[in-house]
Protein backbone atom coordinates (compact mmCIF):
# COMPACT_ATOMS: atom_id res chain seq x y z
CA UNK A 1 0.00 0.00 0.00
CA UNK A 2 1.63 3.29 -0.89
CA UNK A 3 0.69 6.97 1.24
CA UNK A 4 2.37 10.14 1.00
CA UNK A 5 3.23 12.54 3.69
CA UNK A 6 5.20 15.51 4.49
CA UNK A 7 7.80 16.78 6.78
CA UNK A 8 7.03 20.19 8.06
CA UNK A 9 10.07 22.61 9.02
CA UNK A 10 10.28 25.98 9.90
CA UNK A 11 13.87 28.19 10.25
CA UNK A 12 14.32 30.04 13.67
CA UNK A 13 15.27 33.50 14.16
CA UNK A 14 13.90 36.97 12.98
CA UNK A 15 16.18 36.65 10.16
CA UNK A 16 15.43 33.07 9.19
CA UNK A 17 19.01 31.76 10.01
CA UNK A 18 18.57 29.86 13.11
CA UNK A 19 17.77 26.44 14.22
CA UNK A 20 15.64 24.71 11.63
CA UNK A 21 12.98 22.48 13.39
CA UNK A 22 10.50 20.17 12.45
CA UNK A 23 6.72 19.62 13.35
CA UNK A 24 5.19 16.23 14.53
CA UNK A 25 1.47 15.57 14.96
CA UNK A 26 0.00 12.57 17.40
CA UNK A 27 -1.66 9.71 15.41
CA UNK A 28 -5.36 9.59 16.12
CA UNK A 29 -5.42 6.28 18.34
CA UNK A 30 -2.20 5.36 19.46
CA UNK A 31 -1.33 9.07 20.42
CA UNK A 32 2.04 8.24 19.18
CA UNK A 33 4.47 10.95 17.24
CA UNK A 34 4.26 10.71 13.54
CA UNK A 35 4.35 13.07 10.02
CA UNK A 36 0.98 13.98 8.34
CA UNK A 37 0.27 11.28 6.03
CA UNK A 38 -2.59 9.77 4.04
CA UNK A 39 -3.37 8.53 0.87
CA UNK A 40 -3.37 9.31 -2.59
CA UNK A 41 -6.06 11.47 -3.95
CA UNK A 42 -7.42 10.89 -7.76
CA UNK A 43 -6.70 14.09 -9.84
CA UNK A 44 -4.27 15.29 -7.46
CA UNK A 45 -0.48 15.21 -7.67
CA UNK A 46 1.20 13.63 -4.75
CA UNK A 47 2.72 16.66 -3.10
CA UNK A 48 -0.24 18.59 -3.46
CA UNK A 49 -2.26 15.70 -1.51
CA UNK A 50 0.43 15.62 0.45
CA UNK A 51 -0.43 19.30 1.32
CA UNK A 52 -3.75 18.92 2.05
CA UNK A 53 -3.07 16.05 4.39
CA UNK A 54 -0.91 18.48 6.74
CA UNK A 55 -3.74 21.20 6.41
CA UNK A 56 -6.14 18.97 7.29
CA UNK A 57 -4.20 16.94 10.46
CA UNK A 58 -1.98 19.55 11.68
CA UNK A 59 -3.50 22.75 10.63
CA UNK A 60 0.18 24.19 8.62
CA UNK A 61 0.27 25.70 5.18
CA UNK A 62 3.63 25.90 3.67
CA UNK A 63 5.55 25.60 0.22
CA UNK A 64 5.88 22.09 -0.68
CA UNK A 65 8.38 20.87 -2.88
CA UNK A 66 7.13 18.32 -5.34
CA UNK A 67 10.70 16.11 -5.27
CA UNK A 68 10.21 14.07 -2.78
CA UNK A 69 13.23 13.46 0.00
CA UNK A 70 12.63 9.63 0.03
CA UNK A 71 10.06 6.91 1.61
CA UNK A 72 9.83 5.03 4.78
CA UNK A 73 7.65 1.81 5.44
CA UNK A 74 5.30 0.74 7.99
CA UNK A 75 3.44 -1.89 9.39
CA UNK A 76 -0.25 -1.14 10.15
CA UNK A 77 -3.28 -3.56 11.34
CA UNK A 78 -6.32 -2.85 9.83
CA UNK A 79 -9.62 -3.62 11.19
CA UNK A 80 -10.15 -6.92 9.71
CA UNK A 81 -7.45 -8.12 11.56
CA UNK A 82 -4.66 -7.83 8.70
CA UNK A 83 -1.32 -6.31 9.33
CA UNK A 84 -0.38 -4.48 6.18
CA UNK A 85 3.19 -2.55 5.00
CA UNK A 86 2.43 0.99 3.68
CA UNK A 87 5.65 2.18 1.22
CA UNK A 88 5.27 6.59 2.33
CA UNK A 89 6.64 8.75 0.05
CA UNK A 90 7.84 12.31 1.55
CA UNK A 91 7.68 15.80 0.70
CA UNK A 92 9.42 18.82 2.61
CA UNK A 93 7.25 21.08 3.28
CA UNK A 94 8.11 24.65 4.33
CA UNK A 95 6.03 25.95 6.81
CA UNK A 96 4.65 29.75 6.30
CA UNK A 97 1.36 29.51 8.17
CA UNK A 98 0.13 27.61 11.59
CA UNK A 99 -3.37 27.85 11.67
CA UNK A 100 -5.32 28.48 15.11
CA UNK A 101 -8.53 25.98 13.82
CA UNK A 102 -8.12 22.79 11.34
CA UNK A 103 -10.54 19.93 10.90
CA UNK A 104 -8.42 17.64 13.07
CA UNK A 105 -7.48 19.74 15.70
CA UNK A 106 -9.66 18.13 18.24
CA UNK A 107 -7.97 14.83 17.76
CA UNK A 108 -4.33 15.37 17.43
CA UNK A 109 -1.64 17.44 19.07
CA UNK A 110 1.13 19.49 17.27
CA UNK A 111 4.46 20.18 18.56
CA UNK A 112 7.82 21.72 16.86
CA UNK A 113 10.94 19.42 17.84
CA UNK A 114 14.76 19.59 16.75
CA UNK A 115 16.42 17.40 14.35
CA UNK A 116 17.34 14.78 17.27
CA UNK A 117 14.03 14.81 19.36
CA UNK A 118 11.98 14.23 15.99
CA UNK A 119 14.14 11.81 14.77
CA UNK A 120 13.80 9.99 19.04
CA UNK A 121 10.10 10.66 19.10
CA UNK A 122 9.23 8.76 15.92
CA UNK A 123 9.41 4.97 15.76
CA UNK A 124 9.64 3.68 12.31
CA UNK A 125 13.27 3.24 12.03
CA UNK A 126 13.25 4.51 8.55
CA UNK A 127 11.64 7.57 8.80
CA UNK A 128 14.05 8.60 11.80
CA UNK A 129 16.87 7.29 8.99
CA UNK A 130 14.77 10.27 6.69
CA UNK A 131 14.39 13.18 9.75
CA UNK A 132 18.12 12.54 10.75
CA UNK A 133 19.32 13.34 6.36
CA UNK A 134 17.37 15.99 6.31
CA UNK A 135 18.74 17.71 9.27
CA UNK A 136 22.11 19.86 9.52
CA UNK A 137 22.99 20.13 12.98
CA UNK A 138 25.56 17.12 12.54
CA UNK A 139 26.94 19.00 10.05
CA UNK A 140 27.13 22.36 11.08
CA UNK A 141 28.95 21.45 14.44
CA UNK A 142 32.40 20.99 12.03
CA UNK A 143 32.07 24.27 11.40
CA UNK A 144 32.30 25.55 14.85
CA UNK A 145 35.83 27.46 15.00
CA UNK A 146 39.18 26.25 16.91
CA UNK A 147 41.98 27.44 17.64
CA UNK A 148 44.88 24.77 17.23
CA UNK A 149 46.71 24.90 14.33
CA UNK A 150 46.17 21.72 13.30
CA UNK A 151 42.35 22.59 13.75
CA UNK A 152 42.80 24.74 11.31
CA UNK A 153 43.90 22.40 8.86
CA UNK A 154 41.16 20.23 9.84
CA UNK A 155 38.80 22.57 9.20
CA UNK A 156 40.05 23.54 5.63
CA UNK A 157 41.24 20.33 4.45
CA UNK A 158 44.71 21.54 3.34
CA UNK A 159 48.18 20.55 4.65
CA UNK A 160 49.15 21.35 8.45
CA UNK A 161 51.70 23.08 6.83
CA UNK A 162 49.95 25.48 4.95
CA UNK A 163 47.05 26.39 7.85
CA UNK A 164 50.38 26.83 9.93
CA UNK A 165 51.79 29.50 7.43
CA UNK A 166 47.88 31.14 6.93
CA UNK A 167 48.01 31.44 11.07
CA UNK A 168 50.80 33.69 10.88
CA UNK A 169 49.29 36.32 8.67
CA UNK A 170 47.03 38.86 9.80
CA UNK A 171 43.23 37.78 10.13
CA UNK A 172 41.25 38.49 6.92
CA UNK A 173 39.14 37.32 4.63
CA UNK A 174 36.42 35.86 6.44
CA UNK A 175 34.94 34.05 3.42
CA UNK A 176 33.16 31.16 5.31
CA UNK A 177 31.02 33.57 7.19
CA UNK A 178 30.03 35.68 4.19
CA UNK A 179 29.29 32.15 2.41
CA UNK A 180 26.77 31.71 5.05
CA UNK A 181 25.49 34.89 5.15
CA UNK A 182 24.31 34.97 1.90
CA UNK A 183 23.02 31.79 1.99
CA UNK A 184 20.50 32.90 4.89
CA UNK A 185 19.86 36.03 2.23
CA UNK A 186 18.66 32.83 0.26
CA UNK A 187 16.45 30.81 2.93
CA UNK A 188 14.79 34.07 3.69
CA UNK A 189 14.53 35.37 0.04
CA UNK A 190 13.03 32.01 -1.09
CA UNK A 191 10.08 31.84 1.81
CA UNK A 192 9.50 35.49 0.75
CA UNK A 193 8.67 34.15 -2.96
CA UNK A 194 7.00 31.34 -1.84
CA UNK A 195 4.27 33.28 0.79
CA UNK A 196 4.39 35.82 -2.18
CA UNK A 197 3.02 32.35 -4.99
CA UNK A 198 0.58 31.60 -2.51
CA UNK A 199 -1.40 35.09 -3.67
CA UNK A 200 -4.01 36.69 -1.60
CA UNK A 201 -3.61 39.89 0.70
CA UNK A 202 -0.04 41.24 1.83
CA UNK A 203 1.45 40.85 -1.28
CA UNK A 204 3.28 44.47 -0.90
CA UNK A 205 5.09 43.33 2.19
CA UNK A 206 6.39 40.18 0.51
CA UNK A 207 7.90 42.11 -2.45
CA UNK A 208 9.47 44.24 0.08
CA UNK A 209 10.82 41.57 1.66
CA UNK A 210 12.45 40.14 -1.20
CA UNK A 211 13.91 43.58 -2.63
CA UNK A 212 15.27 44.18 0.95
CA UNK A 213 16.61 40.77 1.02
CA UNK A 214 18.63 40.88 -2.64
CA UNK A 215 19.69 44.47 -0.96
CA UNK A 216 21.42 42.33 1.97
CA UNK A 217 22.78 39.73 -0.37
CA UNK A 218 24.50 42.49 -2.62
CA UNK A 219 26.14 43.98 0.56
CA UNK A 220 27.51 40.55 1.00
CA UNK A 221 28.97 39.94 -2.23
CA UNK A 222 30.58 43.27 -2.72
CA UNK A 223 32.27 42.33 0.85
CA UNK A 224 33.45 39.11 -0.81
CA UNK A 225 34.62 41.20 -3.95
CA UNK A 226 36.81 43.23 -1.98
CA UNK A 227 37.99 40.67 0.45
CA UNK A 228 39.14 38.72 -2.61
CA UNK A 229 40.95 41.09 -4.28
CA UNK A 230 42.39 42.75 -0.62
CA UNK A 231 43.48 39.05 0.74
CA UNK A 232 46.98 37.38 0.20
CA UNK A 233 46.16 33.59 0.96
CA UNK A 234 42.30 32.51 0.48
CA UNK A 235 40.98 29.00 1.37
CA UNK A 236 40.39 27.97 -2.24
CA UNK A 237 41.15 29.58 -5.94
CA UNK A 238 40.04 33.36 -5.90
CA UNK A 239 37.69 31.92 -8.87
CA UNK A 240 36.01 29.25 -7.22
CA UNK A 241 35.28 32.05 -4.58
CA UNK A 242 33.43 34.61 -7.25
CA UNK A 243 31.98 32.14 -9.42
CA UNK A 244 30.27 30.40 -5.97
CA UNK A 245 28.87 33.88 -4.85
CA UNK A 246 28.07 34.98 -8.70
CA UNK A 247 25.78 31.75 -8.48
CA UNK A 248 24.33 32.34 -4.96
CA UNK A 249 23.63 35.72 -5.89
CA UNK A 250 22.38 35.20 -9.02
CA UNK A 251 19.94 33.13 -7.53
CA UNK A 252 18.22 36.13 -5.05
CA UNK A 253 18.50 38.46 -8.35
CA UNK A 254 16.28 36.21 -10.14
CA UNK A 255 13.81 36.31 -7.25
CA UNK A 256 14.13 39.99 -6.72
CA UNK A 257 12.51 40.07 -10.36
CA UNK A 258 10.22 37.95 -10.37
CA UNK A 259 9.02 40.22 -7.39
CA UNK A 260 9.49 42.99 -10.07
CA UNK A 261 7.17 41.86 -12.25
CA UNK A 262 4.85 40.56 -9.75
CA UNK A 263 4.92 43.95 -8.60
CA UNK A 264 4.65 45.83 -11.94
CA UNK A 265 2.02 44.09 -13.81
CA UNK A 266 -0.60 43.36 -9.77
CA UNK A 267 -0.22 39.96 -10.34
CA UNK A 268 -2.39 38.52 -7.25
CA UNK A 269 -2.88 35.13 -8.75
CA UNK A 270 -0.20 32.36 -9.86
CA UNK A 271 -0.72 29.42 -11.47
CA UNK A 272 -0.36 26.05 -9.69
CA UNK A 273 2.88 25.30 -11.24
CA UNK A 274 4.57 28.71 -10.18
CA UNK A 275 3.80 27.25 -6.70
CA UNK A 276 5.66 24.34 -6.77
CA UNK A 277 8.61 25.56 -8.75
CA UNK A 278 8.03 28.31 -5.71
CA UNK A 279 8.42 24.82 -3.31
CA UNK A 280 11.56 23.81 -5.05
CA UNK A 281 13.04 26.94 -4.88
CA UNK A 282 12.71 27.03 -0.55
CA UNK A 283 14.26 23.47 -0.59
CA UNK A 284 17.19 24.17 -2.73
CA UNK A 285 17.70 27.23 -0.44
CA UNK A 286 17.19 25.23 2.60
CA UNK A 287 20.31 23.06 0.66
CA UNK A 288 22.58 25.58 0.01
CA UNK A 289 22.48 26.82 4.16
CA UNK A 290 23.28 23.33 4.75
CA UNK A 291 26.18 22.92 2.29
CA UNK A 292 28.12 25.94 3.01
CA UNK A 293 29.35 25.52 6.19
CA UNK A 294 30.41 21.74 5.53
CA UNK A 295 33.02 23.69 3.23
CA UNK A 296 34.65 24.45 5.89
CA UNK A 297 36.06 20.83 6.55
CA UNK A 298 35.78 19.65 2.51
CA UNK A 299 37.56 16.11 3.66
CA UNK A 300 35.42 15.57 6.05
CA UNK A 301 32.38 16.31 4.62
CA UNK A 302 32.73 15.39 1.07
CA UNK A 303 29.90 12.53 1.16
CA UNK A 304 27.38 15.06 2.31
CA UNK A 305 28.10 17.78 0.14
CA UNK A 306 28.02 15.17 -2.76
CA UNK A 307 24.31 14.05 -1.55
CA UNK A 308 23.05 17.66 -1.44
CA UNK A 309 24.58 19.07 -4.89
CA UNK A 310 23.30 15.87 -6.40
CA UNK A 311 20.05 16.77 -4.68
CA UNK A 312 20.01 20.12 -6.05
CA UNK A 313 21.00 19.23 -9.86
CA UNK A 314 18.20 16.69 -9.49
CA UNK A 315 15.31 19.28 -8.43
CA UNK A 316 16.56 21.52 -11.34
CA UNK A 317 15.66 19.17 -13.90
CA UNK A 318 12.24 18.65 -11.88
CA UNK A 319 11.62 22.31 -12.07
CA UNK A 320 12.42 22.14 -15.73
CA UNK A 321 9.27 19.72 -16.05
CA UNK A 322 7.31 21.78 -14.06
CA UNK A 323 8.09 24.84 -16.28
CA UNK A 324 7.84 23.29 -19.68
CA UNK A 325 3.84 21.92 -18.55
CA UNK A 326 3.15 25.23 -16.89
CA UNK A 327 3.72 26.98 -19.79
CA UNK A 328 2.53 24.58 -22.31
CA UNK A 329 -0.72 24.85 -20.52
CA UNK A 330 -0.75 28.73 -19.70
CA UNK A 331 -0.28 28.86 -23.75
CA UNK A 332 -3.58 26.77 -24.27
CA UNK A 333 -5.71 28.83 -22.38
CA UNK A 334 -4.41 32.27 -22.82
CA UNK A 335 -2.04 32.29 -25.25
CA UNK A 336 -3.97 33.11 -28.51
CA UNK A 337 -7.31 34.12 -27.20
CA UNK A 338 -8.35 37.77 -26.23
CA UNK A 339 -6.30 37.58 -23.16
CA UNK A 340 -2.78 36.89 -24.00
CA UNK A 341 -1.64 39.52 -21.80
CA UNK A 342 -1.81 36.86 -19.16
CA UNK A 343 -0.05 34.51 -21.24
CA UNK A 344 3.41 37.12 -21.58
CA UNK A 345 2.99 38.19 -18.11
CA UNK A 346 3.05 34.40 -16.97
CA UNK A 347 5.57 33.38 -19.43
CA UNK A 348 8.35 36.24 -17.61
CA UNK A 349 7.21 35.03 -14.19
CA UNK A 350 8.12 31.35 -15.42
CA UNK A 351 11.29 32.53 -16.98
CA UNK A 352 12.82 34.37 -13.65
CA UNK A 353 11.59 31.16 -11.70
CA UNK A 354 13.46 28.84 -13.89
CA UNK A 355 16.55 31.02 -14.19
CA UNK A 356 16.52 30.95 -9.91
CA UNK A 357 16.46 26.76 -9.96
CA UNK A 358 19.15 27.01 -12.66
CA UNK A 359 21.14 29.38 -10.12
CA UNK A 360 20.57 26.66 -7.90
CA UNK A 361 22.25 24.58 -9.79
CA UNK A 362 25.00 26.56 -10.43
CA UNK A 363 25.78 26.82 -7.34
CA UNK A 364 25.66 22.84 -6.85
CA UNK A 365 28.45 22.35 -9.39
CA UNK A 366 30.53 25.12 -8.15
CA UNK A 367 30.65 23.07 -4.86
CA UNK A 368 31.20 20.08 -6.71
CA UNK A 369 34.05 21.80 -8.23
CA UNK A 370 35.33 22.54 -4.31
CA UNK A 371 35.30 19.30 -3.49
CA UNK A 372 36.68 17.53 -6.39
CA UNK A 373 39.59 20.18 -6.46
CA UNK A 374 40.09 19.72 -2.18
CA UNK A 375 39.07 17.08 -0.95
C-alpha cells in the first residue's frame, strides 16, 4: 500500500538563520508521534495531496516541494485483523502559516521538535533514517571554529603546513562567514517568494521583503569582492570564490525580479505550477544553508556535500518539467485568445523562476568543483 506525507520545518530566528525544526502531529489512536500522512487522492499530484493532508491533520500551510526526500515503510493492522506494510513517500514542506482551527485539531496534538528529538520521538526506524538526512545540525557542528593549528587544517582540508603558514598572517578574509550569510539572504529570500506564490492579501510586504533581502545579499557579495581582491592567501582559488557567490547571488537576483514583475504588472494570482517551482526553490535554499558551512572541513564532509549538490541538480531538472507543462498549458488557455496579456505576463514570471532553480544549480556544481579540487 503506498501513502504520502510531508515533513514540516520551519527556520528560527527573525532573520530566518537559526535552528531549523521540524513539526510532529500525534496519530489519532495510538497518540504516538508521527508526520501527516494519508493517501493518494485521484486528480491530485502527490505533493499537493500531500499538502492537504498536513492542512487537514496539523492545521500548517507551507511551500511544498514536489521532489520528494525519500520513503519510509510501515506496518499497520487494519480492522479486519490484517497487518499491512504501507511504502510513504515524503515531501518537505516549508512551513509559512500555523493555523489556530483545522478539521483535526480536536484529535491530534502538534508540537515543533529539533532534528534529534523528531528523529527519538518517531518509531519507524526509517523515517528517523529520513528526519536525521534531512537535518544539519551534525553537520554544522564541524564548522564551529578552533583554535589549534592543526584545527585549522582540519577545518580547511589543506596541509598542516599550509594552515600553519595562513596562522601567521594577519586575520582576513572571512569568506566562510560571508558564504553563510548569503546563503541565509537565500532561505529568507526564497520563503519570501514562496508566501508571495501563494497570492491573496499582503502581497506588498512580501515584495518588500524580497527587494530588501537581494539588498542584503549584494552587501555581502561586494564584501566578498573586496575581500578577494584585498586578501593574500584565500581558502580555495580566488575563482572558485566569485563564481560560488556569482551563483548564490544570481539566484536572489532572479527572485528579486520575479518580485518585479509581480509587482509591476498586480499579479495577485499564480498558477499552480509557479507554486511548486516556488516549493523547489525554498528546498534548494534550505540546501545551500546546509552545504556551506560543511566547506569548511571539505575532507570531512565530502559525502554530504556530494548528496546535497546531487540533490540540487536533481530538483533543477524537476523544475524544468514543471516549467515546460506550466507553460505549455498557460499557452492553451491564454495564449492566442483575447487575453494573452496573461499569457506574456506568466511566461516572464516562469522565466525568472526557472533562471533561480538554474542558479541553484549553479551553485551545486561550483561546490562540486570545491570538493573535487580539495578534498
Amino acid at each position: 500500500m503506498r501513502q504520502i506525507a510531508v515533513l514540516p520545518y520551519r527556520f528560527g530566528g527573525p532573520a530566518q538563520d537559526g535552528p531549523t525544526e521540524i513539526l510532529l502531529i500525534t496519530s489519532r489512536e495510538t497518540k504516538r508521534w508521527v508526520v501527516p500522512k494519508g493517501n493518494p487522492l485521484n486528480g491530485i499530484t502527490r505533493h499537493a495531496a500531500a499538502a492537504i493532508e498536513a492542512e487537514e491533520e496539523a492545521g500548517v500551510i507551507g511551500a511544498v516541494c514536489p521532489t520528494p526526500i525519500g520513503s519510509y515503510e510501515y506496518r499497520k493492522r487494519r480492522a479486519n485483523g490484517a497487518s499491512i506494510m504501507y511504502n510513504v513517500e515524503v515531501f518537505p514542506l516549508a512551513v509559512t502559516n500555523e493555523l489556530d482551527d483545522w478539521k483535526e485539531m480536536d484529535e491530534r496534538d502538534r508540537k515543533w521538535f529539533s532534528f534529534r528529538d523528531a528523529a527519538s520521538a518517531v518509531e519507524e526506524p526509517d523515517l528517523q533514517a529520513l528526519i536525521r538526512s534531512f537535518g544539519d545540525g551534525g553537520f554544522r557542528a564541524v564548522a564551529q571554529p578552533r583554535s589549534v593549528v592543526h584545527n585549522v587544517a582540519d577545518k580547511t582540508g589543506v596541509s598542516w603546513m599550509f594552515a600553519w603558514f595562513q596562522r601567521l598572517l594577519p586575520r582576513q578574509g572571512n569568506f566562510f562567514e560571508l558564504f553563510e550569510s548569503h546563503a541565509a539572504t537565500l532561505v529568507a529570500g526564497a520563503n519570501a517568494l514562496s508566501r508571495m506564490l501563494q497570492g491573496g492579501e499582503g502581497m506588498a510586504d512580501h515584495v518588500q521583503e524580497i527587494i530588501e533581502r537581494e539588498h542584503d545579499a549584494d552587501a555581502i557579495t561586494r564584501e566578498v569582492l573586496q575581500t578577494v581582491r584585498r586578501t593574500f592567501l584565500t581558502p580555495f582559488d580566488r575563482s572558485a570564490i566569485t563564481d560560488l557567490i556569482a551563483s548564490m547571488d544570481d539566484a536572489i537576483d532572479e527572485m528579486q525580479k520575479t518580485a518585479g514583475a509581480v509587482d509591476l504588472y498586480d499579479v495577485t494570482e499564480f498558477e499552480p505550477e509557479m507554486r511548486d517551482i516556488g516549493g523547489i526553490i525554498v528546498d534548494a535554499a534550505r540546501l545551500t544553508a546546509e552545504a556551506l558551512p560543511l566547506l569548511r572541513n571539505i575532507s570531512a564532509n565530502a559525502a554530504r556535500l556530494h548528496e546535497l549538490t546531487e540533490r540540487l541538480v536533481r530538483m533543477e531538472g524537476h523544475a524544468d518539467e514543471i516549467h515546460a507543462a506550466g507553460l505549455k498549458r498557460l499557452f492553451k488557455e491564454h495564449g492566442q485568445s483575447n487575453n494573452s496579456a496573461r499569457f506574456l505576463i506568466g511566461r516572464e514570471l516562469y522565466r525568472h523562476l526557472e533562471r533561480v532553480t538554474d542558479s541553484f544549480e549553479d551553485v551545486a556544481n561550483e561546490i562540486d568543483g570545491l570538493v573535487i579540487d580539495h578534498a
